[in-house]
Protein backbone atom coordinates (compact mmCIF):
# COMPACT_ATOMS: atom_id res chain seq x y z
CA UNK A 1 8.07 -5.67 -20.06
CA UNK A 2 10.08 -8.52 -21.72
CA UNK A 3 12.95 -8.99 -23.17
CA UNK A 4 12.45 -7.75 -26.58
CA UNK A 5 11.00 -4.75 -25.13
CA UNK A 6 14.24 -3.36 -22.92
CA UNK A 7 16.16 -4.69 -26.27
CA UNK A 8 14.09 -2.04 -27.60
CA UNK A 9 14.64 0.67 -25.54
CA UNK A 10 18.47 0.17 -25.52
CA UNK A 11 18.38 0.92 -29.70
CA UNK A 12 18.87 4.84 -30.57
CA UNK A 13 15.27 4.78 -31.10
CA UNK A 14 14.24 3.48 -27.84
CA UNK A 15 16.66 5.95 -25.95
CA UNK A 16 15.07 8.73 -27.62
CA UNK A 17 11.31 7.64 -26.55
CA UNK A 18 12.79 7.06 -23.32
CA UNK A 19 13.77 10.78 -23.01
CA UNK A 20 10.85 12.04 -24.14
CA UNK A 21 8.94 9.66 -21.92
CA UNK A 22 10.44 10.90 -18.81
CA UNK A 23 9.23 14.49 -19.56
CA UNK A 24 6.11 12.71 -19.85
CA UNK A 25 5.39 10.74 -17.10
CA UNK A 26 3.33 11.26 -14.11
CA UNK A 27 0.91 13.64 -16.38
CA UNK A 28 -1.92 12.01 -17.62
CA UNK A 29 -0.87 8.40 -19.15
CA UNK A 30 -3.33 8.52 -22.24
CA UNK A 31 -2.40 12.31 -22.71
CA UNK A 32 1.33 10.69 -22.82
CA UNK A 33 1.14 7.98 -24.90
CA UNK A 34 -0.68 10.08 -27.91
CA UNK A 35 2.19 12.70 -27.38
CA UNK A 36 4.93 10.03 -28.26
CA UNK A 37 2.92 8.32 -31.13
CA UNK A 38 2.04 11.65 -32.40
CA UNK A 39 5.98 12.05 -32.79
CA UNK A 40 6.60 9.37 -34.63
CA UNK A 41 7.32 6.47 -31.53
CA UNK A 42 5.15 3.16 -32.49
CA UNK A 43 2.58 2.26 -29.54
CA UNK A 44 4.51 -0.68 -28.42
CA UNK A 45 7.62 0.98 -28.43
CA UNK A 46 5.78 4.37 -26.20
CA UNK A 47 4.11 1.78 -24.24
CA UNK A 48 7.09 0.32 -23.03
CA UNK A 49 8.90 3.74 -22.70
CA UNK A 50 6.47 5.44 -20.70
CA UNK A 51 5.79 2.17 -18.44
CA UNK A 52 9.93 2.38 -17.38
CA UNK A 53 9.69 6.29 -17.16
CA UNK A 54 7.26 5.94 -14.42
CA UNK A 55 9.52 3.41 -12.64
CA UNK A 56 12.08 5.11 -12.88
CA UNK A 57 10.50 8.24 -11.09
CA UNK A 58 9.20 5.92 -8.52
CA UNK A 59 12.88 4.39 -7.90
CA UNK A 60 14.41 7.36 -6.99
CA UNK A 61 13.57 7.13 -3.63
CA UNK A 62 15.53 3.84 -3.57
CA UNK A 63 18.23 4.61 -5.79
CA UNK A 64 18.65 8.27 -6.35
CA UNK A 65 20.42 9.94 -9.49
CA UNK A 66 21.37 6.45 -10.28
CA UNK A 67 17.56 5.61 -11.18
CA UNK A 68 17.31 7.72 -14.12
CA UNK A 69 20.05 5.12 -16.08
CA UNK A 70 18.70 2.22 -14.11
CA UNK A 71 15.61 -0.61 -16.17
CA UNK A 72 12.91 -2.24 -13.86
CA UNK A 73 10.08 -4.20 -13.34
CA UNK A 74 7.56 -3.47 -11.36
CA UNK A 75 8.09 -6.81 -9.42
CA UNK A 76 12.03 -6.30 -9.34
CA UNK A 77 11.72 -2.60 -8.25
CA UNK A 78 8.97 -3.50 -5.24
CA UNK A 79 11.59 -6.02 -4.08
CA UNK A 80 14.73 -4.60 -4.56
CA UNK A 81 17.18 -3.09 -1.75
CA UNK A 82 17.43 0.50 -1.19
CA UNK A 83 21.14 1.74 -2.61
CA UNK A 84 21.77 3.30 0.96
CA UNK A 85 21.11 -0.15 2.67
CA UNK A 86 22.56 -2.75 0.02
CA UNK A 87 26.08 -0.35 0.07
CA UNK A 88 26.58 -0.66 3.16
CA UNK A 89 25.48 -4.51 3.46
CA UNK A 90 28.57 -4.71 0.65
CA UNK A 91 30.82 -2.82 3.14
CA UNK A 92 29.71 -5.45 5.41
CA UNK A 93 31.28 -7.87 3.67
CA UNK A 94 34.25 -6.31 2.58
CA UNK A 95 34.97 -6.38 6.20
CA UNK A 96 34.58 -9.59 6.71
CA UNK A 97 37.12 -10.67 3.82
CA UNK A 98 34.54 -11.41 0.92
CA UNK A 99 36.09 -10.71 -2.56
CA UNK A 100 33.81 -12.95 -4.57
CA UNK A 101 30.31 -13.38 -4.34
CA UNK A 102 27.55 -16.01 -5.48
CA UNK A 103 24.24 -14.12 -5.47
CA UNK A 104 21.01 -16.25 -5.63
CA UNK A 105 18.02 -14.88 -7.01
CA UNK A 106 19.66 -11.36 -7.91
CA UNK A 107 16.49 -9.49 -8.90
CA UNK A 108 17.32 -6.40 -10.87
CA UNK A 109 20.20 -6.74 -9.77
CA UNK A 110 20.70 -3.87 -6.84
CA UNK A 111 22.89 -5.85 -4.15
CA UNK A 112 24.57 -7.10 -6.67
CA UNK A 113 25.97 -3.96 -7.90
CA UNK A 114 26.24 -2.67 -4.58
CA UNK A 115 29.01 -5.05 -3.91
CA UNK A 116 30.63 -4.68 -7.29
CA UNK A 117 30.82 -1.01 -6.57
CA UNK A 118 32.83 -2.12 -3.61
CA UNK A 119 35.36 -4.26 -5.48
CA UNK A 120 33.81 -7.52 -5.10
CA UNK A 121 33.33 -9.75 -8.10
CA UNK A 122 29.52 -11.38 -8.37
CA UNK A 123 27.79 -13.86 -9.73
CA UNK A 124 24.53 -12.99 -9.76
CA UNK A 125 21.35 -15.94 -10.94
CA UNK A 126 18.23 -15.15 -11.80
CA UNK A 127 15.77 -17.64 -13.15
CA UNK A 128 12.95 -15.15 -14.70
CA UNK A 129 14.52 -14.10 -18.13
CA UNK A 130 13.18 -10.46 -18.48
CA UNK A 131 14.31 -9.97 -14.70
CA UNK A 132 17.98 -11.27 -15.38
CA UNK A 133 18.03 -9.20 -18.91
CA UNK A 134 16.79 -6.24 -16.70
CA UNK A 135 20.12 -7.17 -14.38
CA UNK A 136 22.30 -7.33 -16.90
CA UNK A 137 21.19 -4.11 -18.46
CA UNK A 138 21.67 -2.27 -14.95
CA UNK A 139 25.42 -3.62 -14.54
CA UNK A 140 26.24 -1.94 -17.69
CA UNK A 141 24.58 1.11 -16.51
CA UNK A 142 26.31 1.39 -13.45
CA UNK A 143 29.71 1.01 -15.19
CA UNK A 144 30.59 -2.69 -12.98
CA UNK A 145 29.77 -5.24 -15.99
CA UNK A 146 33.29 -6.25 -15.59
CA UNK A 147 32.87 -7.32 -12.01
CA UNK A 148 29.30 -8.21 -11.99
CA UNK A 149 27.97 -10.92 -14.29
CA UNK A 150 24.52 -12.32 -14.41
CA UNK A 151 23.70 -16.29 -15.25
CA UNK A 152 20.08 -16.72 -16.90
CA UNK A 153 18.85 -20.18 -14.39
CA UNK A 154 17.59 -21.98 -10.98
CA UNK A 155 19.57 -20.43 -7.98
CA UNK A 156 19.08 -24.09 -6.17
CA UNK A 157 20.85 -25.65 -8.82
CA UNK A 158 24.01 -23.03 -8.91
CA UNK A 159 27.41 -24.66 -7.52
CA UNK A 160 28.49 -22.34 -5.11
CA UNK A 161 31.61 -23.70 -3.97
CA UNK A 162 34.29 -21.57 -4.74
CA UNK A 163 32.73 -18.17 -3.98
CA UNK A 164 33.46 -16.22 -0.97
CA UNK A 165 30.22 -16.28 0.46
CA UNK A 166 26.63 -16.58 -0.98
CA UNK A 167 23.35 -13.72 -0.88
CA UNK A 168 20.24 -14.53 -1.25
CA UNK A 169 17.27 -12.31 -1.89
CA UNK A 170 14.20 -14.96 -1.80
CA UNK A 171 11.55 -13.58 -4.18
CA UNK A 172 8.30 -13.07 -1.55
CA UNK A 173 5.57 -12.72 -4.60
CA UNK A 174 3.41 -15.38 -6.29
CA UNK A 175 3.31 -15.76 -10.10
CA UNK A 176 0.29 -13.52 -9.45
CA UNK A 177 1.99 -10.97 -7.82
CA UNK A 178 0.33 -11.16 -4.67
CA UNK A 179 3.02 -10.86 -1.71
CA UNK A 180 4.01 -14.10 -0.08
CA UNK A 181 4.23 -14.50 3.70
CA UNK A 182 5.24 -18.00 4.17
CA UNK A 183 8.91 -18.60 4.17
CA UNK A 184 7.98 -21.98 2.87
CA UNK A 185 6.18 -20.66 -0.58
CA UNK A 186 9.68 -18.40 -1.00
CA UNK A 187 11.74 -18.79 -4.58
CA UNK A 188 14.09 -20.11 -3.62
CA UNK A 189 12.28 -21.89 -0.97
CA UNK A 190 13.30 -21.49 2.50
CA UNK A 191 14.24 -24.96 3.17
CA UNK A 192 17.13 -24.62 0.44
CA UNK A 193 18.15 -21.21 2.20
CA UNK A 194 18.02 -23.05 5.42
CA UNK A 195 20.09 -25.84 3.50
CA UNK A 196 22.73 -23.46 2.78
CA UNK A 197 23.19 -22.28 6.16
CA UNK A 198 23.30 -25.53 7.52
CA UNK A 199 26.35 -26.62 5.46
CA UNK A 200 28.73 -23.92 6.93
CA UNK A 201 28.13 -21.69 3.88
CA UNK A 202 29.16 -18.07 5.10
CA UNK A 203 25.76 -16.48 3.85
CA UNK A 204 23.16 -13.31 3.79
CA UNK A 205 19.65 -13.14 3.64
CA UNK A 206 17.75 -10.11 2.93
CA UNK A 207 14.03 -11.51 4.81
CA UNK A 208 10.75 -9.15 5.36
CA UNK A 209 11.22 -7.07 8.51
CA UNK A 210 8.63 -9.25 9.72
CA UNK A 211 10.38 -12.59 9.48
CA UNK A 212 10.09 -14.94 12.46
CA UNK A 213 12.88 -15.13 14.94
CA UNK A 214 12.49 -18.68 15.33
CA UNK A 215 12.63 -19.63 11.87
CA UNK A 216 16.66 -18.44 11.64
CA UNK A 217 19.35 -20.77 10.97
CA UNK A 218 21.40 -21.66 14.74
CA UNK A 219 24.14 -19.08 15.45
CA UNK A 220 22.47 -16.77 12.97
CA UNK A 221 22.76 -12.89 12.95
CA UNK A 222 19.06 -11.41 12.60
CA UNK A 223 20.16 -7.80 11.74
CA UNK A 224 16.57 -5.28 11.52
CA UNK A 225 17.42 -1.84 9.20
CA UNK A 226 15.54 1.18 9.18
CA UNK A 227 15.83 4.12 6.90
CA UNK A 228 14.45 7.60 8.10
CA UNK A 229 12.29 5.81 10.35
CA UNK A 230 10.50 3.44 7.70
CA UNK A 231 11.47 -0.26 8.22
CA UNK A 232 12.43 -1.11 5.20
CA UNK A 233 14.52 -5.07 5.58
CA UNK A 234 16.12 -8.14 8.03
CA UNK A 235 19.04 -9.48 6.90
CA UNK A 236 20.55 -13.24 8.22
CA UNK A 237 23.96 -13.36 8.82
CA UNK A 238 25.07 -17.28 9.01
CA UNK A 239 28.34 -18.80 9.70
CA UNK A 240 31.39 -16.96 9.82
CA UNK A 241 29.58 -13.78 9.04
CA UNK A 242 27.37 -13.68 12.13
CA UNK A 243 28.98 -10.84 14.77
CA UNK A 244 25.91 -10.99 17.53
CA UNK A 245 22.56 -12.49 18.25
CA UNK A 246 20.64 -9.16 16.92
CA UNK A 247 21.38 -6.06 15.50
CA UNK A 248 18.97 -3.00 14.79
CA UNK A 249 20.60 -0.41 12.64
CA UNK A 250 19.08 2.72 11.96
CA UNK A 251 19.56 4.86 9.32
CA UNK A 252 18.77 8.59 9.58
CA UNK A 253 19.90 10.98 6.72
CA UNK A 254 22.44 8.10 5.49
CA UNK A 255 24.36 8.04 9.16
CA UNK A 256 23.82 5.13 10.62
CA UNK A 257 23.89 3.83 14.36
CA UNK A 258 23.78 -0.09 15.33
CA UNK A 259 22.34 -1.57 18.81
CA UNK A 260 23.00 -5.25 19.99
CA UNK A 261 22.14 -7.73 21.75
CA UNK A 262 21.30 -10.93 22.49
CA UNK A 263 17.32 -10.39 21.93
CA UNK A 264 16.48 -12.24 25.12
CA UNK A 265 16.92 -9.80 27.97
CA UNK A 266 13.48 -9.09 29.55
CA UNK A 267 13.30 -5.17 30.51
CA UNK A 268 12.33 -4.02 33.62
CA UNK A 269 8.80 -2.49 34.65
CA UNK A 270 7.77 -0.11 36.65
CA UNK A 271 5.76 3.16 36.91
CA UNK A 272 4.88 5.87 34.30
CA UNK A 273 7.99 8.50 34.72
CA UNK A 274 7.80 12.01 33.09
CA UNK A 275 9.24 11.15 29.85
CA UNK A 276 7.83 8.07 27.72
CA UNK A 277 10.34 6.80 24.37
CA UNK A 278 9.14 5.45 21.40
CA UNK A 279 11.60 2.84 20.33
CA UNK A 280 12.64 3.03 16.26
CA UNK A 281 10.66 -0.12 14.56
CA UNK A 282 14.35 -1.34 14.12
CA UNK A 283 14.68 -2.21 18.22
CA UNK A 284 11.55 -3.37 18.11
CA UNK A 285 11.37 -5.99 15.43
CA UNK A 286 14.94 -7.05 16.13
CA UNK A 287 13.68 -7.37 19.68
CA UNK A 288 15.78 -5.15 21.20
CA UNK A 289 13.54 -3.15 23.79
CA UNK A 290 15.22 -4.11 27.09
CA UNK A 291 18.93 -3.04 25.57
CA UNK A 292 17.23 0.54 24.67
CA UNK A 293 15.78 0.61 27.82
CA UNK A 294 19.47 0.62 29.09
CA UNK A 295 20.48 3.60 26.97
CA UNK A 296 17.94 5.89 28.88
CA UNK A 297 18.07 4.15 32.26
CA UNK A 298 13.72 3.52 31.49
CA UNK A 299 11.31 0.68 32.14
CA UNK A 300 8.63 -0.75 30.83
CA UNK A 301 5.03 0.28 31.93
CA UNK A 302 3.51 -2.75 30.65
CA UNK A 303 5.54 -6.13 29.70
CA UNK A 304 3.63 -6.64 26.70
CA UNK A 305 4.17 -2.71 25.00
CA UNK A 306 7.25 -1.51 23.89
CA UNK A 307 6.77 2.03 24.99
CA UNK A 308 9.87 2.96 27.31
CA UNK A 309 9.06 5.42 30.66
CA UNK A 310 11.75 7.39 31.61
CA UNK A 311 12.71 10.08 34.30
CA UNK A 312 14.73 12.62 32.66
CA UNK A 313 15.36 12.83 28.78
CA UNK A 314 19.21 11.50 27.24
CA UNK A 315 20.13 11.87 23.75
CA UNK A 316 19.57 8.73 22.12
CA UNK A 317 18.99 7.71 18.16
CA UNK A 318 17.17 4.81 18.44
CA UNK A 319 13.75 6.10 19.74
CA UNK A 320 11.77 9.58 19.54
CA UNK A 321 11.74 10.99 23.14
CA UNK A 322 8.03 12.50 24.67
CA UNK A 323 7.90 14.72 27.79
CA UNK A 324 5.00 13.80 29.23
CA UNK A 325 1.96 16.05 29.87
CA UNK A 326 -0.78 13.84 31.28
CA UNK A 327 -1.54 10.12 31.68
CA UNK A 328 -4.92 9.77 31.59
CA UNK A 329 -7.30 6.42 32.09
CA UNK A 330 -8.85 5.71 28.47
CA UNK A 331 -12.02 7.65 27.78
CA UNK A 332 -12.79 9.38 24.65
CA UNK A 333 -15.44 11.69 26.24
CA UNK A 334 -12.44 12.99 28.95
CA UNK A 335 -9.94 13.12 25.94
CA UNK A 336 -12.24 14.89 23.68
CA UNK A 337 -12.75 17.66 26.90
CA UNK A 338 -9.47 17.53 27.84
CA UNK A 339 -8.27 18.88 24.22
CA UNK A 340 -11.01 21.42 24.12
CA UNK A 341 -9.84 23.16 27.41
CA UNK A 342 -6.01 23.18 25.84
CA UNK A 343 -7.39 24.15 22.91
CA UNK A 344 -5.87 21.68 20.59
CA UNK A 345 -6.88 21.82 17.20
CA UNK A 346 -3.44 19.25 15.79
CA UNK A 347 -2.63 16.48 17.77
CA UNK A 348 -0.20 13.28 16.24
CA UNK A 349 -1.39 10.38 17.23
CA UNK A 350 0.78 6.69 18.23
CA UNK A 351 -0.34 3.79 19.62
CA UNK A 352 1.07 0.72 20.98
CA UNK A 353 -1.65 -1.94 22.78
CA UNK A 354 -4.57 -0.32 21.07
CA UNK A 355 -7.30 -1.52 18.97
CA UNK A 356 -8.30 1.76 17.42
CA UNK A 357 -8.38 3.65 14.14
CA UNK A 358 -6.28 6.95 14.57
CA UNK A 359 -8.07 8.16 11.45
CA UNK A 360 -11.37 7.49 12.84
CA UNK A 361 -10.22 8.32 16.51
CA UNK A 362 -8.87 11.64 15.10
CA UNK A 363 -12.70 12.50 13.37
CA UNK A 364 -13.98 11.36 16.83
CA UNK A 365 -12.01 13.80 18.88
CA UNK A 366 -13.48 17.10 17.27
CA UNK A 367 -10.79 18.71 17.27
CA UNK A 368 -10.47 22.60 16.96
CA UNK A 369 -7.88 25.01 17.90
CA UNK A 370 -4.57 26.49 17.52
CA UNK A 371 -2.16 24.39 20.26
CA UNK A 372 -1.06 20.96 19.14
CA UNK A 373 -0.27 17.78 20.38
CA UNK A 374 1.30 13.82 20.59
CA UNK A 375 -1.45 11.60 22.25
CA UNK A 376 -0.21 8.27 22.87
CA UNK A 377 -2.76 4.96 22.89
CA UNK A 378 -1.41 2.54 25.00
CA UNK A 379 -1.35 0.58 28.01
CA UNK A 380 0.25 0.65 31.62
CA UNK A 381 -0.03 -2.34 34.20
CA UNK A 382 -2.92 -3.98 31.46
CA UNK A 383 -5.24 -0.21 31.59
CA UNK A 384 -5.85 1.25 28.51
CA UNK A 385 -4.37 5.38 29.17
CA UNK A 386 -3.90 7.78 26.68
CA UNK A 387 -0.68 9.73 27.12
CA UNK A 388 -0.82 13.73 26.12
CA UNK A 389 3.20 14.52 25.51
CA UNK A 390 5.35 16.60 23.54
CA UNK A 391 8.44 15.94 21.52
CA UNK A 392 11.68 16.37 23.00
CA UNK A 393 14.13 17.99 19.98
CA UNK A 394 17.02 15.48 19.23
């Protein structure tokens, strides 16, 4: 989509093919299109209706009700922050005394009308014209035009100075589309982010969950967010707007809970106990095991796995909790016996420390049955064991 396509779909005519388009889409797509240009809509006009139908229905896992008002691009929408996370990254800054905002690289334009939403004014810049037309569109939609304003140009040449503090969503896709992995090869490039934070700018970064510890600014706040276990974004908080070393906050049905730390505590190990944890993806990438381990009084059973052993179960929301059936020494001719005798014909299987498939591990197990299952793949003291468990209710 360009420009003088969402133009289009923002004249009486285009709203109409949009609302027939979303009673179209996710049928067949050729069956669609002939069904607008049958009523009258020209192909380039049903093309581009249908195209940000579909995106809309796929956004409204991100953005809820809001979606079906909302414009995209397929780049934009892949990239862009979750309403449930960017709202409360705005609160975030509320707190910390931010009433204007510079943001770099806005996208679509999601933070930045999270934190209009919350009474801050933004700035957002966006180089790509169709993406900062897309932006612009989506303030209006949301009703915060008069609080968020988007500038069409290079986020590395925007003066900052002035503004509150300064986001910045890097764009983590080639001109091909193809996602980006080195923090180098970033737009804006991660040497200007890391430019930012050096000159006392009070700053956020939204980063891939993945993003290497080591590459944060000194005195940086590497905060790791999950949403109903899926872990969905890191966010850098520099300067004045760093709390703590780490933070993994975990989201589950919009409440959210927050553990700390300083990320460099090494957890204790010791032996397999009768109830193993399986740490949210949050405490894990935000590195974060040994201060979970804390919460249920567990250890480790191998340095290297994040798997938590425990003796008795606590109530905790930043790990699924196992009781433990049988630890048994890796072999998939025991396993697949084992499960016969119990008669399991379901089994959910997690690994931590393991090489294998569970699709393929699953076909190998030949399973039949009515009882079900966890089996766990991972390792104690450097031995591969597989762990038969079941889930201990929240």
């Amino acid at each position: 989509m360009g420009p003088v396509d969402l133009a289009a779909l923002r004249t009486p005519a285009g709203v109409a093919a949009l609302t027939a388009a979303t009673d179209l889409a996710g049928g067949d797509p050729l069956a669609a299109a002939a069904a607008l240009r049958s009523a009258g809509v020209p192909p380039e006009l049903a093309a581009a209706a249908l195209t940000q139908a579909t995106l809309r229905r796929q956004a409204a896992g991100k953005f809820g009700t809001d979606a079906a008002g909302m414009f995209f691009t397929r780049a934009g929408l892949e990239q862009a922050t979750r309403a449930v996370v960017a709202g409360r990254r705005a609160r975030r800054l509320v707190a910390a005394g931010v009433r204007t905002l510079a943001d770099l690289g806005c996208g679509i334009g999601a933070d930045a009308i999270a934190a209009a939403r919350e009474g801050i004014e933004v700035v957002g810049v966006e180089i790509d014209a169709t993406t900062a037309a897309v932006a612009a569109a989506n303030a209006e939609a949301a009703g915060v035009a008069d609080r968020f304003r988007v500038v069409r140009g290079d986020a590395t040449e925007f003066d900052t100075s002035g503004f509150d503090a300064v986001f910045c969503d890097p764009a983590r896709r080639s001109t091909g589309g193809r996602r980006v992995f080195d923090p180098s090869a970033y737009s804006p490039s991660w040497d200007f982010v890391a430019a930012l934070a050096a000159r006392g700018e009070r700053l956020a970064v939204k980063v891939a969950p993945g993003f290497d510890h080591a590459l944060a600014p000194d005195g940086a706040e590497t905060e790791v967010v999950s949403v109903d276990r899926d872990v969905v974004e890191a966010t850098l908080w520099c300067g004045a707007l760093a709390a703590v070393p780490r933070r993994a906050t975990v989201l589950r049905a919009g409440v959210a809970a927050e553990l700390t730390g300083s990320g460099t505590v090494l957890a204790p190990v010791g032996p397999v106990g009768g109830y193993l944890y399986d740490p949210d993806g949050a405490v894990v990438r935000a590195g974060l095991v040994a201060e979970f381990a804390t919460t249920v009084d567990g250890r480790l059973g191998d340095q290297t796995i994040a798997y938590v052993w425990a003796d008795e179960p606590r109530p905790n929301t930043f790990g699924r909790c196992f009781a433990v059936t049988d630890v048994l020494p890796f072999s998939l001719k025991r396993l697949r016996a084992e499960l016969r005798t119990r008669g399991v014909g379901t089994v959910e299987i997690l690994k931590r420390g393991s090489a294998l498939d569970p699709a393929q591990f699953r076909r190998d197990l030949r399973l039949s049955g009515r009882a079900s299952t966890s089996l766990l793949l991972t390792r104690v003291a450097g031995a591969q064991v597989a762990v038969l468990a079941q889930p201990v209710a929240r």
